[in-house]
PDB file of N, CA and C in Angstrom:
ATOM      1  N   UNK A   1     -10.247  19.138  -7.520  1.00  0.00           N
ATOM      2  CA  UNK A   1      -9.430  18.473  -8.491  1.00  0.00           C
ATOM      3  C   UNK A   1      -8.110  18.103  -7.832  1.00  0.00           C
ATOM      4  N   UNK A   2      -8.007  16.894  -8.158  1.00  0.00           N
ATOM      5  CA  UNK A   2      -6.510  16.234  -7.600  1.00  0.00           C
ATOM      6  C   UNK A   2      -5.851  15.759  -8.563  1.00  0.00           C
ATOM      7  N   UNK A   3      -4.196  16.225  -8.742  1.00  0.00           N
ATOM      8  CA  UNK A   3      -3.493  15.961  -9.923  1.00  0.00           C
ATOM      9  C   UNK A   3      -2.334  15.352  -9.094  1.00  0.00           C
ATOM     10  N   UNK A   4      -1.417  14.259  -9.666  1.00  0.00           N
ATOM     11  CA  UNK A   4       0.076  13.976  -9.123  1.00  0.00           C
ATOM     12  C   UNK A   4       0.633  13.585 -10.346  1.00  0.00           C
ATOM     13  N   UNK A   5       1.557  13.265 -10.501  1.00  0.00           N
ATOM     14  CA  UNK A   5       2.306  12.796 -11.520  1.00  0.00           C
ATOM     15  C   UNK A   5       3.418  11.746 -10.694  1.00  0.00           C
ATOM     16  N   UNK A   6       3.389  10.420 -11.650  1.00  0.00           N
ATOM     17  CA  UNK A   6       4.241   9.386 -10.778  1.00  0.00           C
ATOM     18  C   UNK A   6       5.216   9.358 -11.487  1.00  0.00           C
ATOM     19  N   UNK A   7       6.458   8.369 -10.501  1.00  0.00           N
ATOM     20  CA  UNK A   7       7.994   8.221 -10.916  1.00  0.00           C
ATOM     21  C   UNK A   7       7.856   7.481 -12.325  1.00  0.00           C
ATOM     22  N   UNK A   8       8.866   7.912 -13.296  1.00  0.00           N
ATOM     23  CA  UNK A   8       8.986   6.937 -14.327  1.00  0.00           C
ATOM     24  C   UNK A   8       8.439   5.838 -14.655  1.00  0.00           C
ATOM     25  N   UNK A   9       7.215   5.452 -15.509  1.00  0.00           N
ATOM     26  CA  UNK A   9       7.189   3.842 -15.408  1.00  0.00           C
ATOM     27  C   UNK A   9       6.264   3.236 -14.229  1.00  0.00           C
ATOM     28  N   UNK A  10       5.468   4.625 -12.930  1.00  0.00           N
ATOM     29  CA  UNK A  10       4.612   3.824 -11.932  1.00  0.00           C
ATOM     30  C   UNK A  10       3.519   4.208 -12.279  1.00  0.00           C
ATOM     31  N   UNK A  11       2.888   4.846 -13.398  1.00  0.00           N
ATOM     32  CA  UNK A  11       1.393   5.583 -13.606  1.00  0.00           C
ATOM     33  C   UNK A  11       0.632   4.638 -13.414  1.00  0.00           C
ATOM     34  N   UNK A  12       0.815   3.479 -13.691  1.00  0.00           N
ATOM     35  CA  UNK A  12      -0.694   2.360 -13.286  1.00  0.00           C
ATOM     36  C   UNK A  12      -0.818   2.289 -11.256  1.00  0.00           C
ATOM     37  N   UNK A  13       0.736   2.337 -11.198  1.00  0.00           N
ATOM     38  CA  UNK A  13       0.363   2.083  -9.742  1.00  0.00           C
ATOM     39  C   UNK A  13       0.252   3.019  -9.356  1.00  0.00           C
ATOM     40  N   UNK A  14       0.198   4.079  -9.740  1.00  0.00           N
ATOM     41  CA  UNK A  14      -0.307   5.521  -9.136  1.00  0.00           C
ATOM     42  C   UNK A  14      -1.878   5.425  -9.379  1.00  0.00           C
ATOM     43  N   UNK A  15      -2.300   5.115 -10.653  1.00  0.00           N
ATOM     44  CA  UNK A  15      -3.407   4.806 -11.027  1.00  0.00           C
ATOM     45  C   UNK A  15      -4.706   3.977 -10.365  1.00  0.00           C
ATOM     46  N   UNK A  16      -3.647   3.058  -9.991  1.00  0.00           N
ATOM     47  CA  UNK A  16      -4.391   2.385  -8.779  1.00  0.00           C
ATOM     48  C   UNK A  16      -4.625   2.182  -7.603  1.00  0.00           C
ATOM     49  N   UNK A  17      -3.739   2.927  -7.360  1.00  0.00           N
ATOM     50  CA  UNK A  17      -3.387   3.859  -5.836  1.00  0.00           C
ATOM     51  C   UNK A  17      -4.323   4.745  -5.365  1.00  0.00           C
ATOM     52  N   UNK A  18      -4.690   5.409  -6.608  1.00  0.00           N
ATOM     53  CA  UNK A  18      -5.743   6.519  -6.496  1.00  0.00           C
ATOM     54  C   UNK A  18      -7.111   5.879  -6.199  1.00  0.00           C
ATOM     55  N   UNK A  19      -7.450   5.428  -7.406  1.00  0.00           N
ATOM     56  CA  UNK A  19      -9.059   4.709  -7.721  1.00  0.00           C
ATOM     57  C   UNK A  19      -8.939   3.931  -6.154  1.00  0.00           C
ATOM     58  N   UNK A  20      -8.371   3.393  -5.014  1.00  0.00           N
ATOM     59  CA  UNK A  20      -8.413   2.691  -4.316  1.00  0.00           C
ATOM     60  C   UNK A  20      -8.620   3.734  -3.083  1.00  0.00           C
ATOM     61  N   UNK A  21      -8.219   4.778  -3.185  1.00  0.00           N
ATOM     62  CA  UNK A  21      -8.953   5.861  -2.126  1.00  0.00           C
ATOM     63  C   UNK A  21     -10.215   6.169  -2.097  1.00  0.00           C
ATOM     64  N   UNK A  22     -10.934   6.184  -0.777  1.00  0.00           N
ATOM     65  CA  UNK A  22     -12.107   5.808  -0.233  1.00  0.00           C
ATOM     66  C   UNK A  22     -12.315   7.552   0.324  1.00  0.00           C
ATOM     67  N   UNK A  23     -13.513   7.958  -0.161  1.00  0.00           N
ATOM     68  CA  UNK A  23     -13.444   9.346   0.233  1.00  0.00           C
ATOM     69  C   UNK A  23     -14.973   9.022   1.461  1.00  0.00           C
ATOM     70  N   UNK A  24     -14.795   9.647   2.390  1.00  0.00           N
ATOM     71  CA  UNK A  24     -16.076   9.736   3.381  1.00  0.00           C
ATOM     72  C   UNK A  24     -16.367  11.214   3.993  1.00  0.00           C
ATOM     73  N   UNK A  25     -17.328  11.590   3.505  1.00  0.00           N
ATOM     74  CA  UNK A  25     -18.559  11.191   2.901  1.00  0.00           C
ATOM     75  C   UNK A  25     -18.139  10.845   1.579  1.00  0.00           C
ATOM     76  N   UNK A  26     -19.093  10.245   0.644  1.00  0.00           N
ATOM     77  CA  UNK A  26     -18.537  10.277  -0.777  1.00  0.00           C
ATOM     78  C   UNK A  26     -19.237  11.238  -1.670  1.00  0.00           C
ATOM     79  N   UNK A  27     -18.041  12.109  -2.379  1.00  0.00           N
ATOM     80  CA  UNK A  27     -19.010  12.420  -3.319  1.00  0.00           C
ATOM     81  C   UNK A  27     -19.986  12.465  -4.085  1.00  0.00           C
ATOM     82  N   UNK A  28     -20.569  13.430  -4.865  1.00  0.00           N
ATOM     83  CA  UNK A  28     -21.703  13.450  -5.890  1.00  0.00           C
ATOM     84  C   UNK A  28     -21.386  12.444  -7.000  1.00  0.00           C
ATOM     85  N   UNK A  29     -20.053  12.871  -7.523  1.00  0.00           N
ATOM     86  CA  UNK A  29     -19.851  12.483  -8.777  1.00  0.00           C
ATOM     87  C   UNK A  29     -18.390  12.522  -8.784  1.00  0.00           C
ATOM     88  N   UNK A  30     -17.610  11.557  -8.819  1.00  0.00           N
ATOM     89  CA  UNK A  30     -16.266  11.147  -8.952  1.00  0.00           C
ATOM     90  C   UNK A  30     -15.287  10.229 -10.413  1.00  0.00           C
ATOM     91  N   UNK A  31     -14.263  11.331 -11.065  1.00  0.00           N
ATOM     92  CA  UNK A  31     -13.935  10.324 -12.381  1.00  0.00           C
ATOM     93  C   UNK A  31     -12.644  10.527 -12.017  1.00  0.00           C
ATOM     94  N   UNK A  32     -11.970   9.524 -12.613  1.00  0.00           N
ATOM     95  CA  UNK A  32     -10.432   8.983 -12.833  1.00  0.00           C
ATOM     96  C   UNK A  32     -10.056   9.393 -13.845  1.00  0.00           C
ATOM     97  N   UNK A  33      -8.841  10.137 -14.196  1.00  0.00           N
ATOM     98  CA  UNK A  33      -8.112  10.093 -15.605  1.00  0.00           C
ATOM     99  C   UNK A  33      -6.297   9.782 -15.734  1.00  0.00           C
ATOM    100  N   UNK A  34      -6.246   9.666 -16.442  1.00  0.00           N
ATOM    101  CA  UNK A  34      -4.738   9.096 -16.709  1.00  0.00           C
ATOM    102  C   UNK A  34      -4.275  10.506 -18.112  1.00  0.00           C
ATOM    103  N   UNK A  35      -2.563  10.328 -17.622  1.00  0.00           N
ATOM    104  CA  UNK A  35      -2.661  11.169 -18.977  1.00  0.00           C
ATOM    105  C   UNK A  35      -1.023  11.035 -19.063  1.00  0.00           C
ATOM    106  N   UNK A  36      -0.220  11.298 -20.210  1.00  0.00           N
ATOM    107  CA  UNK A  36       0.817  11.089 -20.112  1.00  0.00           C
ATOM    108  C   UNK A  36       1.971  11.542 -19.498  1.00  0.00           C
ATOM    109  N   UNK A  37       2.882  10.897 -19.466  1.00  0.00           N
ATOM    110  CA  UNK A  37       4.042  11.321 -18.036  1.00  0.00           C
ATOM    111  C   UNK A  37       3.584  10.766 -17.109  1.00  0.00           C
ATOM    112  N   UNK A  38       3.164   9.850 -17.409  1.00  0.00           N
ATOM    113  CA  UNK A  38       2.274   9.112 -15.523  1.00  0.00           C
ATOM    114  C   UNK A  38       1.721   9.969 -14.761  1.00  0.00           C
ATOM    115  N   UNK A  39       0.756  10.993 -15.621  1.00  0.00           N
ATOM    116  CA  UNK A  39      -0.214  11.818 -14.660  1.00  0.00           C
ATOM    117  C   UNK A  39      -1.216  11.044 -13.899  1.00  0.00           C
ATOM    118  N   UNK A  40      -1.978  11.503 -13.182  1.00  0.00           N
ATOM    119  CA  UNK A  40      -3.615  10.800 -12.894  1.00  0.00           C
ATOM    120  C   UNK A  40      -4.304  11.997 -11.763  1.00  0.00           C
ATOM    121  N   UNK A  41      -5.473  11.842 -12.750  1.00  0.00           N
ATOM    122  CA  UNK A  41      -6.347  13.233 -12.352  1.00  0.00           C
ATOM    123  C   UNK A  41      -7.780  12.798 -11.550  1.00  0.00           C
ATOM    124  N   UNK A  42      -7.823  13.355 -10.259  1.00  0.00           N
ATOM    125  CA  UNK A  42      -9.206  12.545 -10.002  1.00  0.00           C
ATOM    126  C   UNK A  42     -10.124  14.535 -10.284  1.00  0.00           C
ATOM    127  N   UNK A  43     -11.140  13.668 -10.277  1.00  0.00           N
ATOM    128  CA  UNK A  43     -12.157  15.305  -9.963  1.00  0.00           C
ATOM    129  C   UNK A  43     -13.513  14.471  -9.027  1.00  0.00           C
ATOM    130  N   UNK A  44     -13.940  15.614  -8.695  1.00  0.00           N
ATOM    131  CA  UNK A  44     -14.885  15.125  -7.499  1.00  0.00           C
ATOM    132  C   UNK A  44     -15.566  16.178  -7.482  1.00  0.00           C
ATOM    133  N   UNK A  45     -17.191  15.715  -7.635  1.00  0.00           N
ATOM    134  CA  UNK A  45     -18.547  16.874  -7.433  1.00  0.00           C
ATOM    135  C   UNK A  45     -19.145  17.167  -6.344  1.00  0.00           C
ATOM    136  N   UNK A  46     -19.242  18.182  -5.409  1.00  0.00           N
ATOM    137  CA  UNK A  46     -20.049  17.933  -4.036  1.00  0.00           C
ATOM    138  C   UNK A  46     -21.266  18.849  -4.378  1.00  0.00           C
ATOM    139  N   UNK A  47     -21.779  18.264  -3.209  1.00  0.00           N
ATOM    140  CA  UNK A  47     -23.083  19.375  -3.586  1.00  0.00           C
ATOM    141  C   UNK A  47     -22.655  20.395  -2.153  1.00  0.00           C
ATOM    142  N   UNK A  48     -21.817  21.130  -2.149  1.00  0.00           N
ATOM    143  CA  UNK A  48     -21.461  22.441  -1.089  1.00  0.00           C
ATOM    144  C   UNK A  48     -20.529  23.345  -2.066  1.00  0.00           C
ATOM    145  N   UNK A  49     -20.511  24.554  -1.545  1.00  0.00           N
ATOM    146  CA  UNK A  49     -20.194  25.828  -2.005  1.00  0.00           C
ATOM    147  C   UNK A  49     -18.886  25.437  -1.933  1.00  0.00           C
ATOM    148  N   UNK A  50     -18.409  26.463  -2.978  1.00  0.00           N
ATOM    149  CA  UNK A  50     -16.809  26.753  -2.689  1.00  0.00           C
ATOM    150  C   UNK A  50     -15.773  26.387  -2.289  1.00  0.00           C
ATOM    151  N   UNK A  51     -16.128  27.401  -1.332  1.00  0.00           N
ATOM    152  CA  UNK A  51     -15.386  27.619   0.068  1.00  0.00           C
ATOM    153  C   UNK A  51     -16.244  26.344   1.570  1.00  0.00           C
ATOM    154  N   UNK A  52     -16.467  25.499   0.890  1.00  0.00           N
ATOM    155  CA  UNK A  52     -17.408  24.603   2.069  1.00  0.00           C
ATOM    156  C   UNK A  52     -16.284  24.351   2.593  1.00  0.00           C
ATOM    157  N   UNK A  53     -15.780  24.255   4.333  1.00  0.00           N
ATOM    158  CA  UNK A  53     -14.734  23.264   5.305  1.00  0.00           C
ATOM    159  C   UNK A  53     -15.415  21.707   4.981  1.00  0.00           C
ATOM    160  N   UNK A  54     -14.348  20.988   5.188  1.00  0.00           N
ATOM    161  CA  UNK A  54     -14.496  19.597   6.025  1.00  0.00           C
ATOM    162  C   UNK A  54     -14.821  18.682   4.861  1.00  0.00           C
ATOM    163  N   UNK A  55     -14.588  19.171   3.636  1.00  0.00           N
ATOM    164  CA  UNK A  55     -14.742  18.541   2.605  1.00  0.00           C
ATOM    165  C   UNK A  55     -13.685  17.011   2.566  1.00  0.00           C
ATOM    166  N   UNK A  56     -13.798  16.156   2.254  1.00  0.00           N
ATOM    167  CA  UNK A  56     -12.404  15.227   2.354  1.00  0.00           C
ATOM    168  C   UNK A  56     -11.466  15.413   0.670  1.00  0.00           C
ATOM    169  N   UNK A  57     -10.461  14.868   1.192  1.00  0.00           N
ATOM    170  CA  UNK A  57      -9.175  15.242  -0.241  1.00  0.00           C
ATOM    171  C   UNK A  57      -8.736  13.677  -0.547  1.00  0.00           C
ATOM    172  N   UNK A  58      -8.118  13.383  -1.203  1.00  0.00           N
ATOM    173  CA  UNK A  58      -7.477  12.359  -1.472  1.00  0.00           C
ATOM    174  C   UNK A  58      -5.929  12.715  -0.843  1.00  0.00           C
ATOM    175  N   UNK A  59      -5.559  11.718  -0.498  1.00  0.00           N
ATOM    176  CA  UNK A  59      -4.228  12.289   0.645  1.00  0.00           C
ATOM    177  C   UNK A  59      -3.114  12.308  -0.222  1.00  0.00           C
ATOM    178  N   UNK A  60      -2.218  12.381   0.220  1.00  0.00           N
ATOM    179  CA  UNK A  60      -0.639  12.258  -0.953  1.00  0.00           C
ATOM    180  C   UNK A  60       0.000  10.827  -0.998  1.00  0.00           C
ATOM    181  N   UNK A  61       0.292  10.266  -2.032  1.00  0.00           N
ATOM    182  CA  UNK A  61       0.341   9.328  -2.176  1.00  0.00           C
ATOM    183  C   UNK A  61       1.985   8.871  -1.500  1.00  0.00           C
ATOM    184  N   UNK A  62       2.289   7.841  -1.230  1.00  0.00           N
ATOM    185  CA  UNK A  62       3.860   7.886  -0.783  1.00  0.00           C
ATOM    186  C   UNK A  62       5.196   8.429  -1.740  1.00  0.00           C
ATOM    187  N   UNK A  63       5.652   9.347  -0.878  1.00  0.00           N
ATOM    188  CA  UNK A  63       6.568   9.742  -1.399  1.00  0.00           C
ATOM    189  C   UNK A  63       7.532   9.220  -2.723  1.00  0.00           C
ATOM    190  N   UNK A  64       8.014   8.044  -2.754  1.00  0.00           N
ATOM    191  CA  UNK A  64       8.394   6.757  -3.328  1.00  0.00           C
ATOM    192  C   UNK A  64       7.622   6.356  -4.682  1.00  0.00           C
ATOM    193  N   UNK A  65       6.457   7.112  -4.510  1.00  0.00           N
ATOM    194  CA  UNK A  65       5.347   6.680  -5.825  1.00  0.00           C
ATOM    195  C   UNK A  65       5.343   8.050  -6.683  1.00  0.00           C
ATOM    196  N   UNK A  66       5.569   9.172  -6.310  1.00  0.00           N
ATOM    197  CA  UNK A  66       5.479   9.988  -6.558  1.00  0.00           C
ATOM    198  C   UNK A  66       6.385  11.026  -7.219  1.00  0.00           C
ATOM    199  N   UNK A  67       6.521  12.072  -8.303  1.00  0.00           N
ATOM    200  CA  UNK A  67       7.739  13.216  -8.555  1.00  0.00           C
ATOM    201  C   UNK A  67       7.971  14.499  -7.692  1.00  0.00           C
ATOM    202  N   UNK A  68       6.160  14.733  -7.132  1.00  0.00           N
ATOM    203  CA  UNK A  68       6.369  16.439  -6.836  1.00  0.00           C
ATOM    204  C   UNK A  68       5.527  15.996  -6.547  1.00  0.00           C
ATOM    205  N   UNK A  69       5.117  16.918  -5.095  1.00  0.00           N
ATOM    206  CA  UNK A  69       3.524  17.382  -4.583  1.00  0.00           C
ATOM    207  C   UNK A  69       2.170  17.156  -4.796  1.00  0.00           C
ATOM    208  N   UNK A  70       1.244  16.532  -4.545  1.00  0.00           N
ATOM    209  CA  UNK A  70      -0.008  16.752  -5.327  1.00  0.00           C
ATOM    210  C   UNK A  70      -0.834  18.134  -5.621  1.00  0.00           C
ATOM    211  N   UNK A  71      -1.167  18.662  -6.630  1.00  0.00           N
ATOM    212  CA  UNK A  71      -1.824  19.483  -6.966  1.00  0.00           C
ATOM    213  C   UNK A  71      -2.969  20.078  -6.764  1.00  0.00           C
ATOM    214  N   UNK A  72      -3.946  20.418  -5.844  1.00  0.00           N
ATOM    215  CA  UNK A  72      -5.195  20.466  -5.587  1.00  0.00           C
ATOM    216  C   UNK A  72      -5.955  21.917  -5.727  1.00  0.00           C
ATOM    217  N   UNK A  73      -6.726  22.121  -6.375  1.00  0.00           N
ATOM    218  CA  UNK A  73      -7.944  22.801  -6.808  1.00  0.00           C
ATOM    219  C   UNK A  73      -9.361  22.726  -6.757  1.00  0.00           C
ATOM    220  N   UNK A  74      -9.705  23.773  -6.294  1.00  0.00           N
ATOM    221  CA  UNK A  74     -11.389  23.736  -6.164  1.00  0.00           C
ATOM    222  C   UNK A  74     -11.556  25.030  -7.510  1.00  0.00           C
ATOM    223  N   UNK A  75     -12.606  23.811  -7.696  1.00  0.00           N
ATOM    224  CA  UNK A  75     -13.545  25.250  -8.983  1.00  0.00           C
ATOM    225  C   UNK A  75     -15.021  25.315  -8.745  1.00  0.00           C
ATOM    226  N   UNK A  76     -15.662  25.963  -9.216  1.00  0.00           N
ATOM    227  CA  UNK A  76     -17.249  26.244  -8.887  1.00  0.00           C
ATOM    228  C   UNK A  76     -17.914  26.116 -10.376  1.00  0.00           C
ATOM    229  N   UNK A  77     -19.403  25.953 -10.505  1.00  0.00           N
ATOM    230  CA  UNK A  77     -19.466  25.536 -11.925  1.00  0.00           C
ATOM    231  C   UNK A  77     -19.940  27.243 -11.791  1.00  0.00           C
ATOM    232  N   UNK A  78     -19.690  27.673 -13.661  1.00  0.00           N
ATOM    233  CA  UNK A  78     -20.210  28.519 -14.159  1.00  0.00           C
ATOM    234  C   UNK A  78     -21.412  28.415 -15.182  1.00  0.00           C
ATOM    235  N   UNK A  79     -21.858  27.695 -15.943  1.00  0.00           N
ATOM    236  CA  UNK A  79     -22.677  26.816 -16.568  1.00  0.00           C
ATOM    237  C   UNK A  79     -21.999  26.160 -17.593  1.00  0.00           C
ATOM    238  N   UNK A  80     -23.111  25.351 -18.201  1.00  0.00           N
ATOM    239  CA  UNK A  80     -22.799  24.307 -18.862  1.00  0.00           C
ATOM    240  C   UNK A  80     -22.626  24.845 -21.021  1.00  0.00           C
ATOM    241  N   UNK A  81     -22.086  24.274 -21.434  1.00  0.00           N
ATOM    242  CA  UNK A  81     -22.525  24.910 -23.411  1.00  0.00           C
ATOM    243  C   UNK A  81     -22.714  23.588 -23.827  1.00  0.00           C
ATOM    244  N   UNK A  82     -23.379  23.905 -24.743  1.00  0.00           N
ATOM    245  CA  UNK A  82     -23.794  22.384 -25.886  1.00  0.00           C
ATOM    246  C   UNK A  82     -25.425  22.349 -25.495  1.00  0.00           C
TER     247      UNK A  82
END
């Protein structure tokens, strides 16, 4: 999971900043979200464990586009409800 939050007023171009990163290999399963405060959340499914190395990230976007750090998290599934 990749989270940033953009400067005042740039969430689309953060938005599109993102969706325009090219991951290699590519993931299983990759979605975009937006959320307010000019967040934008990518998530990304692999088919490797955990703790797999050599996975690729989405990089940090330019400083200039950005408030703070990007956020990054790995989770593992536990199962599914419904």
């Amino acid at each position: 999971m990749w989270e940033a939050r953009a400067v005042a007023g740039r969430g689309e171009e953060l938005l599109a900043w993102a969706r325009a990163q090219e991951l290699a290999p590519r993931p299983l399963r990759r979605e975009t979200f937006r959320a307010p405060q000019d967040r934008v959340l990518v998530i990304t499914w692999w088919d490797a464990g955990y703790d797999a190395a050599g996975l690729p990230e989405l990089p940090e976007p330019d400083g200039e586009l950005v408030t703070r750090a990007v956020h990054r998290w790995r989770f593992e599934p536990v199962g599914a409800e419904g």
